[in-house]
C-alpha atoms as a PDB file:
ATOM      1  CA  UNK A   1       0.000   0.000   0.000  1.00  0.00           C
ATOM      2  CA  UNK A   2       1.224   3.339  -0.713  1.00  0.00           C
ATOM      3  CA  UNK A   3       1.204   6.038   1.813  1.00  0.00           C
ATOM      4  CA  UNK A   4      -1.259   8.194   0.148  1.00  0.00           C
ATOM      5  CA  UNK A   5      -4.101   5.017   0.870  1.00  0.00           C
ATOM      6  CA  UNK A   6      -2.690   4.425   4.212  1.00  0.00           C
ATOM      7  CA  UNK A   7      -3.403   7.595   5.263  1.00  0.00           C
ATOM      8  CA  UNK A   8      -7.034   8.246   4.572  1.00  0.00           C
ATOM      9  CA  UNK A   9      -8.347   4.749   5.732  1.00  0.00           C
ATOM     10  CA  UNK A  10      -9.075   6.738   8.333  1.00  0.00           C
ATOM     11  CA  UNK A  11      -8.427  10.072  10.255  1.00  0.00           C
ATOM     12  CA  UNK A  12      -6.481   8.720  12.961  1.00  0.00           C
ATOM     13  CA  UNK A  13      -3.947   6.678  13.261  1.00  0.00           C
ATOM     14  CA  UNK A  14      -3.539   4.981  16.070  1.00  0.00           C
ATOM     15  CA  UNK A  15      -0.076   5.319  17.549  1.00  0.00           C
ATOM     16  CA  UNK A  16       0.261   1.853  19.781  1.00  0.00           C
ATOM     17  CA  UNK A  17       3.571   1.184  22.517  1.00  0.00           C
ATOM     18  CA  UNK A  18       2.968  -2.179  23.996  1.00  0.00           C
ATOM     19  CA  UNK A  19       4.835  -3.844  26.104  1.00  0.00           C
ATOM     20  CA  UNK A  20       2.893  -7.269  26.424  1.00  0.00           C
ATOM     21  CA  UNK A  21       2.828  -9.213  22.943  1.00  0.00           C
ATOM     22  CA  UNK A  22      -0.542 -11.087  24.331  1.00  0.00           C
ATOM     23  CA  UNK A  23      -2.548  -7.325  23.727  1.00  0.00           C
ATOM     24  CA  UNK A  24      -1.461  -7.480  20.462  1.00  0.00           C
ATOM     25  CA  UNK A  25      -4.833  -9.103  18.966  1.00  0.00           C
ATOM     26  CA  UNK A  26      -7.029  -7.925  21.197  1.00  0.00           C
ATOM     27  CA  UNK A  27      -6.029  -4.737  20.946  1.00  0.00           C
ATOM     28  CA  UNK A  28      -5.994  -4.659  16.614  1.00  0.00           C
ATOM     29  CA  UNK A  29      -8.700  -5.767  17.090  1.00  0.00           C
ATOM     30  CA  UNK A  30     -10.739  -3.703  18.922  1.00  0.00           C
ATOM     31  CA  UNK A  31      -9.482  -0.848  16.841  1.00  0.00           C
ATOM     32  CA  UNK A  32     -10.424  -2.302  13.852  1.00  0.00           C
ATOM     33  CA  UNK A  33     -13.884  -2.965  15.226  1.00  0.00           C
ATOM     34  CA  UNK A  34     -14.155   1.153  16.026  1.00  0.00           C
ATOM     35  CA  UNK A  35     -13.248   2.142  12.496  1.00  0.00           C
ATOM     36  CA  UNK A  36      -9.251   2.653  12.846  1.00  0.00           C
ATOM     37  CA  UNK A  37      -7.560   0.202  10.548  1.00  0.00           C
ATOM     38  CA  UNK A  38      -4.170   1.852  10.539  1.00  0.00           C
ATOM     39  CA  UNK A  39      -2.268   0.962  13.792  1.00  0.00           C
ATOM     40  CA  UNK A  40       1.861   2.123  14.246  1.00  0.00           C
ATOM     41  CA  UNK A  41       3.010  -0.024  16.524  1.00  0.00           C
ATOM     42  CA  UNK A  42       6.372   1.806  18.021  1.00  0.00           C
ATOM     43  CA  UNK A  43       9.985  -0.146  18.515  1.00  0.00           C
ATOM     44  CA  UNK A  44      10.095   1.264  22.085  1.00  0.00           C
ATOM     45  CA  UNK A  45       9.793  -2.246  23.553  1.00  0.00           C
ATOM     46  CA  UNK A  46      11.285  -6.044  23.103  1.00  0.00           C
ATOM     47  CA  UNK A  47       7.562  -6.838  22.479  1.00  0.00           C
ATOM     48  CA  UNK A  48       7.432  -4.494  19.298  1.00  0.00           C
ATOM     49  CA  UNK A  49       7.874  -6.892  16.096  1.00  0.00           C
ATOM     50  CA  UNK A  50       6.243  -9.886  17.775  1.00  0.00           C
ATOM     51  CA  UNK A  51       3.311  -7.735  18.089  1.00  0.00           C
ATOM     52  CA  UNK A  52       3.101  -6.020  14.414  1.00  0.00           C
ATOM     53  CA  UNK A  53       3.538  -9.779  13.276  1.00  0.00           C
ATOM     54  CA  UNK A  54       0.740 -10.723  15.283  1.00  0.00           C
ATOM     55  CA  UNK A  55      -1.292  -7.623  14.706  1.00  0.00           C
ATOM     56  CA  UNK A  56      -0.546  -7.572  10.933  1.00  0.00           C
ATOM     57  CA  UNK A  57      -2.974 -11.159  10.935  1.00  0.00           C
ATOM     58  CA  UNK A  58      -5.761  -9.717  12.077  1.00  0.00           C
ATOM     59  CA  UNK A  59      -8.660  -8.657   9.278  1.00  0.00           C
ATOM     60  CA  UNK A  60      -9.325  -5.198   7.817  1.00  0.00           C
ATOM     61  CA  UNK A  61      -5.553  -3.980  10.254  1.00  0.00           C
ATOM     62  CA  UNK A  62      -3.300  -1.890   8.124  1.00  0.00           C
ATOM     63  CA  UNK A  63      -0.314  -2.683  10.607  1.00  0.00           C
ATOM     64  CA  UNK A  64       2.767  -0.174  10.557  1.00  0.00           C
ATOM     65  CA  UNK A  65       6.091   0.611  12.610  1.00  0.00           C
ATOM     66  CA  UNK A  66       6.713   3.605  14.635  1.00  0.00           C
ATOM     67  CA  UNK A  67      10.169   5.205  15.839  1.00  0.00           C
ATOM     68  CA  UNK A  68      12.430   3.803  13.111  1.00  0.00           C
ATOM     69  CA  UNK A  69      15.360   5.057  13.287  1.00  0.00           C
ATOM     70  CA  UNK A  70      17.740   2.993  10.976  1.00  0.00           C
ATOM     71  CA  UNK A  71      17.667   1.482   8.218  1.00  0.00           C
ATOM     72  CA  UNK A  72      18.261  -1.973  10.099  1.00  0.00           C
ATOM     73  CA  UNK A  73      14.187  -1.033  11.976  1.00  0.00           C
ATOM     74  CA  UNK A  74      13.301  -0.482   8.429  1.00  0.00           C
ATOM     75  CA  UNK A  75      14.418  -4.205   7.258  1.00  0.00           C
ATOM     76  CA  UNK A  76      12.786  -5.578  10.835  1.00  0.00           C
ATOM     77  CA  UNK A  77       9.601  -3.949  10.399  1.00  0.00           C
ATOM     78  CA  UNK A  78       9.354  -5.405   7.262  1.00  0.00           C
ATOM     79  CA  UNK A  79      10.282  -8.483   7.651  1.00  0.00           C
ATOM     80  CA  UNK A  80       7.646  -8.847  10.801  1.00  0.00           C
ATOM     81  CA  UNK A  81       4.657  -8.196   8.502  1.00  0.00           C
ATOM     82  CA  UNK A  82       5.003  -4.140   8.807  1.00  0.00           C
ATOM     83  CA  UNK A  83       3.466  -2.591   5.304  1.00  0.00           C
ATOM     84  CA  UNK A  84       4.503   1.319   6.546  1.00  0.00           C
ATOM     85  CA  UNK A  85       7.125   2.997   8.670  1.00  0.00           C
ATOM     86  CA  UNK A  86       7.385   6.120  10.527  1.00  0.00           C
ATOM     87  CA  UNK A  87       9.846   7.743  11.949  1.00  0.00           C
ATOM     88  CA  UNK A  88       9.944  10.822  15.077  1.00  0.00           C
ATOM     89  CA  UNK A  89      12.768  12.892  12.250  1.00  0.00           C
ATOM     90  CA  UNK A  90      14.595  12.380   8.929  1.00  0.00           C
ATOM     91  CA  UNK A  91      18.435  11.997   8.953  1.00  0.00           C
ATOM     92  CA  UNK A  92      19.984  11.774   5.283  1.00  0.00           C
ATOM     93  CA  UNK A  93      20.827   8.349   6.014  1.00  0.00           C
ATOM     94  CA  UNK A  94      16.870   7.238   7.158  1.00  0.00           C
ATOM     95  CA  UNK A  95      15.584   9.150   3.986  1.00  0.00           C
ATOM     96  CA  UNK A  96      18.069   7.171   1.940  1.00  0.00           C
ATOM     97  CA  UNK A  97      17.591   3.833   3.413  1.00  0.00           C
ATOM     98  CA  UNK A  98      13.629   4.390   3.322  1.00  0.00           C
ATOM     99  CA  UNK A  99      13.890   5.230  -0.631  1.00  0.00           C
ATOM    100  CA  UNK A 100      15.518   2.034  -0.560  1.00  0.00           C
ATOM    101  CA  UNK A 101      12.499  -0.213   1.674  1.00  0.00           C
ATOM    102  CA  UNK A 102      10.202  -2.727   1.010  1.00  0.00           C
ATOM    103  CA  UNK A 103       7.670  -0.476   2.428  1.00  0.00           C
ATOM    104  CA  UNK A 104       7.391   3.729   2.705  1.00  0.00           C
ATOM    105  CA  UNK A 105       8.635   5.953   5.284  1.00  0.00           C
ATOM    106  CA  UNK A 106       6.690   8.395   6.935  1.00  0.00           C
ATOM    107  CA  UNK A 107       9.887  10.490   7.782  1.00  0.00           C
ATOM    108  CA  UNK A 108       9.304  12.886  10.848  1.00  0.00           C
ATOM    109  CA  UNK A 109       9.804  16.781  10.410  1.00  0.00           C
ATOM    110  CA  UNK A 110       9.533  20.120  12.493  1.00  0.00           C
ATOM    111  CA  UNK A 111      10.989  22.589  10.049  1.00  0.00           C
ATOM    112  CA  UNK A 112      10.256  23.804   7.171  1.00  0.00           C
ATOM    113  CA  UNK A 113      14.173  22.871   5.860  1.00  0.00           C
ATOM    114  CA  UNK A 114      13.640  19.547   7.599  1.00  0.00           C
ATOM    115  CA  UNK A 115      10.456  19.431   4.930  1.00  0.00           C
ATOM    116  CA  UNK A 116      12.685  20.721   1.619  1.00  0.00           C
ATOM    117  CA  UNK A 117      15.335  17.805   2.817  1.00  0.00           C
ATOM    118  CA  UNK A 118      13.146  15.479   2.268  1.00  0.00           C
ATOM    119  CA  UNK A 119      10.803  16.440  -0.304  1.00  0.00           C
ATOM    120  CA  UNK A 120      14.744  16.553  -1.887  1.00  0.00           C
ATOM    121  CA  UNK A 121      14.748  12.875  -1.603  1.00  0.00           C
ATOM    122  CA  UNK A 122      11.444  12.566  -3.173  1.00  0.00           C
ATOM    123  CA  UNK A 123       9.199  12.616  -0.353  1.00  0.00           C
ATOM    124  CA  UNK A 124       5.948  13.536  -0.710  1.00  0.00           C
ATOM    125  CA  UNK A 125       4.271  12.764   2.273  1.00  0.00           C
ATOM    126  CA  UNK A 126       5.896  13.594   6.196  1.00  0.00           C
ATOM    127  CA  UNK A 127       4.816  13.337   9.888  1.00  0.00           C
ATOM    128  CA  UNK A 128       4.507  16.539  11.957  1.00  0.00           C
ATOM    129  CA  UNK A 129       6.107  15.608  15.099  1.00  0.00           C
ATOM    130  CA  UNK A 130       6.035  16.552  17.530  1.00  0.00           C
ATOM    131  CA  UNK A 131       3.024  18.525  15.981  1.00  0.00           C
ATOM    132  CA  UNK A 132       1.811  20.754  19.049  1.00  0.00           C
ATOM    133  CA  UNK A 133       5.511  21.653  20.390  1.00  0.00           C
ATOM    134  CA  UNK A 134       6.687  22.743  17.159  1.00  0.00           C
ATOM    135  CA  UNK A 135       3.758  24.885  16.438  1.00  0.00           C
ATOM    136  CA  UNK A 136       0.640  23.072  15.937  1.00  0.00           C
ATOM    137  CA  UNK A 137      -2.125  23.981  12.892  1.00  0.00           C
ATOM    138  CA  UNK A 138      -0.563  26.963  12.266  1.00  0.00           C
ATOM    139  CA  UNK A 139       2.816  25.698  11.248  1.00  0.00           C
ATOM    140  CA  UNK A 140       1.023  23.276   8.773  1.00  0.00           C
ATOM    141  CA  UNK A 141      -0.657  26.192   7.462  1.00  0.00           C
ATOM    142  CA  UNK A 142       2.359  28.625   7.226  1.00  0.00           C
ATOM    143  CA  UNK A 143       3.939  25.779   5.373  1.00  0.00           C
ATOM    144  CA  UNK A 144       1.298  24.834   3.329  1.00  0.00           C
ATOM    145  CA  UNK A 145       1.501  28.191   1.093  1.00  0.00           C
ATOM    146  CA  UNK A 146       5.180  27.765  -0.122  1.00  0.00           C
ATOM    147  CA  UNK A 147       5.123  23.844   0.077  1.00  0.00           C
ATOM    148  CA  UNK A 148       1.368  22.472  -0.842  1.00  0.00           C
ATOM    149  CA  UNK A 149       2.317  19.207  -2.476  1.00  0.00           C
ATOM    150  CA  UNK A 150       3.932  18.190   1.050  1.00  0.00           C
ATOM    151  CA  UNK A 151       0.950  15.964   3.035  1.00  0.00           C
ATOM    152  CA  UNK A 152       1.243  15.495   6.632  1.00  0.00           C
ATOM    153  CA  UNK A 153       0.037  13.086   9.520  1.00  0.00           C
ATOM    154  CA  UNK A 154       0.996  15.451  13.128  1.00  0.00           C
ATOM    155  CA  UNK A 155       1.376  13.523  15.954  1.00  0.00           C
ATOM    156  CA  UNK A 156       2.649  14.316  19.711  1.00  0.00           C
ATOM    157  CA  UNK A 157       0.151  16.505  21.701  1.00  0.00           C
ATOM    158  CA  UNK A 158      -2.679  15.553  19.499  1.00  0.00           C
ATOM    159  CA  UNK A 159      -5.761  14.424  21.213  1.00  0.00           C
ATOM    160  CA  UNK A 160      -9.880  13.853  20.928  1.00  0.00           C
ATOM    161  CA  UNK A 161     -10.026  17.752  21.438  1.00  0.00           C
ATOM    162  CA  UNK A 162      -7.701  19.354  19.000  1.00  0.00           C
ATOM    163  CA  UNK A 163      -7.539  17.159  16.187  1.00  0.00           C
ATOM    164  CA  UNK A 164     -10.481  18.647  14.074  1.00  0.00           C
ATOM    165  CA  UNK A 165      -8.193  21.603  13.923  1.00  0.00           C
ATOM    166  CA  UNK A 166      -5.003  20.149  12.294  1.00  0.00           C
ATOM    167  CA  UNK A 167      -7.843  17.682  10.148  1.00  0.00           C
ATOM    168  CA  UNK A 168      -9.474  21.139   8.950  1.00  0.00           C
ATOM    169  CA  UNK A 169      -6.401  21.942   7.069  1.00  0.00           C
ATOM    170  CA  UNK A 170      -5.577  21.320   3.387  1.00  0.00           C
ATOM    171  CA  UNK A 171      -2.496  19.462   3.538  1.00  0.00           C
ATOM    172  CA  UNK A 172      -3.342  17.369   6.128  1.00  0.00           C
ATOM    173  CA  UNK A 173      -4.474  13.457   5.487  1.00  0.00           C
ATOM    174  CA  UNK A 174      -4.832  12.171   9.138  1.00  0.00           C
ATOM    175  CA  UNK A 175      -3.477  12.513  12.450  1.00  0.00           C
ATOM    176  CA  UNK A 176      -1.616  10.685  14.843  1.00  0.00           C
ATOM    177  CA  UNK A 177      -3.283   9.617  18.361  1.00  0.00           C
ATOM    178  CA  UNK A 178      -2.189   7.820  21.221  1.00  0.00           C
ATOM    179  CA  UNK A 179      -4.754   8.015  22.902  1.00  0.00           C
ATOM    180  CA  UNK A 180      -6.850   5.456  21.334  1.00  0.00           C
ATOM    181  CA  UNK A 181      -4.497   2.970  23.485  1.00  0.00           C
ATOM    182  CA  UNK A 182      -3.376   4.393  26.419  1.00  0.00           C
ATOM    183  CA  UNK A 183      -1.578   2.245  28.704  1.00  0.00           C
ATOM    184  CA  UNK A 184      -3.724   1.996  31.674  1.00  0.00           C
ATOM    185  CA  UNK A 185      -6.388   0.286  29.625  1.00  0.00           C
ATOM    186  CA  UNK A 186      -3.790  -2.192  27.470  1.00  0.00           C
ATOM    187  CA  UNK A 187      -2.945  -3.003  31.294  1.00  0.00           C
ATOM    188  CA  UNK A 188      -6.572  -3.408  32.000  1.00  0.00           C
ATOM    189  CA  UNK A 189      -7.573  -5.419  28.701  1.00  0.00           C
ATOM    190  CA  UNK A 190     -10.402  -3.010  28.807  1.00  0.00           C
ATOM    191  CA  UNK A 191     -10.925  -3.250  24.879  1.00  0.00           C
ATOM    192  CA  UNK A 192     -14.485  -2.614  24.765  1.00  0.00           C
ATOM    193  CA  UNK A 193     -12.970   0.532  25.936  1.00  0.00           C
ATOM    194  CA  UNK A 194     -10.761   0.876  23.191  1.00  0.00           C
ATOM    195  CA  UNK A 195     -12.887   0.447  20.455  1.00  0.00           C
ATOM    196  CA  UNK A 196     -15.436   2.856  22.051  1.00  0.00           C
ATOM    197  CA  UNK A 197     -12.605   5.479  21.979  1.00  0.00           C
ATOM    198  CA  UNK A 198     -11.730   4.443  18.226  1.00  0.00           C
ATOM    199  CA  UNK A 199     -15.389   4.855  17.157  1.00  0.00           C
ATOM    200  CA  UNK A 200     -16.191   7.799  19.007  1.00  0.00           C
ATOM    201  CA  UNK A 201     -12.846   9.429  17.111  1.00  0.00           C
ATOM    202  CA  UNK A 202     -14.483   8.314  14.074  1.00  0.00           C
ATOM    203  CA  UNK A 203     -17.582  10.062  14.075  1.00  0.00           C
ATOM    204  CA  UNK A 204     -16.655  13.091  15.827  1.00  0.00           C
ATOM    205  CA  UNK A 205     -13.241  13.593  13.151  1.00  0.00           C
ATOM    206  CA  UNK A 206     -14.675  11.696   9.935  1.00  0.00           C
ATOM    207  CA  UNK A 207     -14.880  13.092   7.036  1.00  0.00           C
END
């Protein structure tokens, strides 16, 4: 799938850390069943490609990585079942090793010359991150006049409340949440509670 698809499955994406591979399923799961097919599951834990290969079997999940940093996560994420990749910035050698991936970056920017050096390497489409400390909606829409082809997904401070805002914007495809899956209900294998947050970000950010 190409990044362009991946993002408008829906308008979150569900930025996942988890630390037990056994909430893998249940917790793609319960996404799914809200309306959020896309799911980055970060490399922050040893549980992190065990669970995108398990998650990456469940029906309707569009299973990605999250805080790739080298080409080697790139290869790994792949490998596990991973079909996107996306990364907190963009170092020359990332971009580079993610023209050369099985499956496409989402590099991570916060300038506007962190957005030339890659749209340089023939990226088209870029994470905001993180979106509300480096300057929110309005950055996005500063840089959407010189720079309109550029698409974005923000993510860090991006929540149930502000989302519509950055989601308003021309040049934005989805956002980034966390807080579909926060860790207090992964530890609770609440996941009725889960997908009630997924579909309840669906109908109040669809569009």
């Amino acid at each position: 799938m190409q990044l362009d698809e991946i993002m408008t499955l829906s308008p979150v994406i569900a930025v996942v850390t988890i630390r037990d591979v056994a909430h893998a399923e249940p917790l793609t799961r319960a996404l799914v069943a809200g309306g959020i097919r896309a799911v980055e599951i970060t490399l922050r834990t040893p549980a992190a490609l065990d669970s995108i290969r398990v998650a990456s079997k469940v029906e309707g999940a569009v299973v990605g990585s999250g805080t790739c940093l080298t080409g080697a996560d790139l290869k790994a994420s792949a490998d596990a079942g991973a079909v996107f990749a996306v990364s907190p910035g963009a170092t020359k050698t990332l971009l580079e090793a993610g023209r050369k991936s099985a499956i496409p970056l989402l590099p991570g920017i916060a300038t506007a010359s962190e957005l030339m050096a890659g749209m340089e390497q023939g990226y088209t489409h870029f994470k905001l991150f993180p979106a509300e400390a480096a300057g929110g909606a309005a950055l996005l829409k500063g840089l959407s006049g010189p720079l309109p082809q550029a698409k974005f997904c923000p993510t860090g401070g991006v929540n149930i409340e502000n989302a519509a805002r950055y989601l308003a914007l021309p040049n934005v495809l989805c956002v980034g949440g966390s807080w579909l899956a926060p860790d207090e209900l992964m530890d609770a294998g609440d996941w009725d509670r889960v997908q009630e947050l997924a579909r309840t970000a669906v109908a109040k950010l669809g569009r």
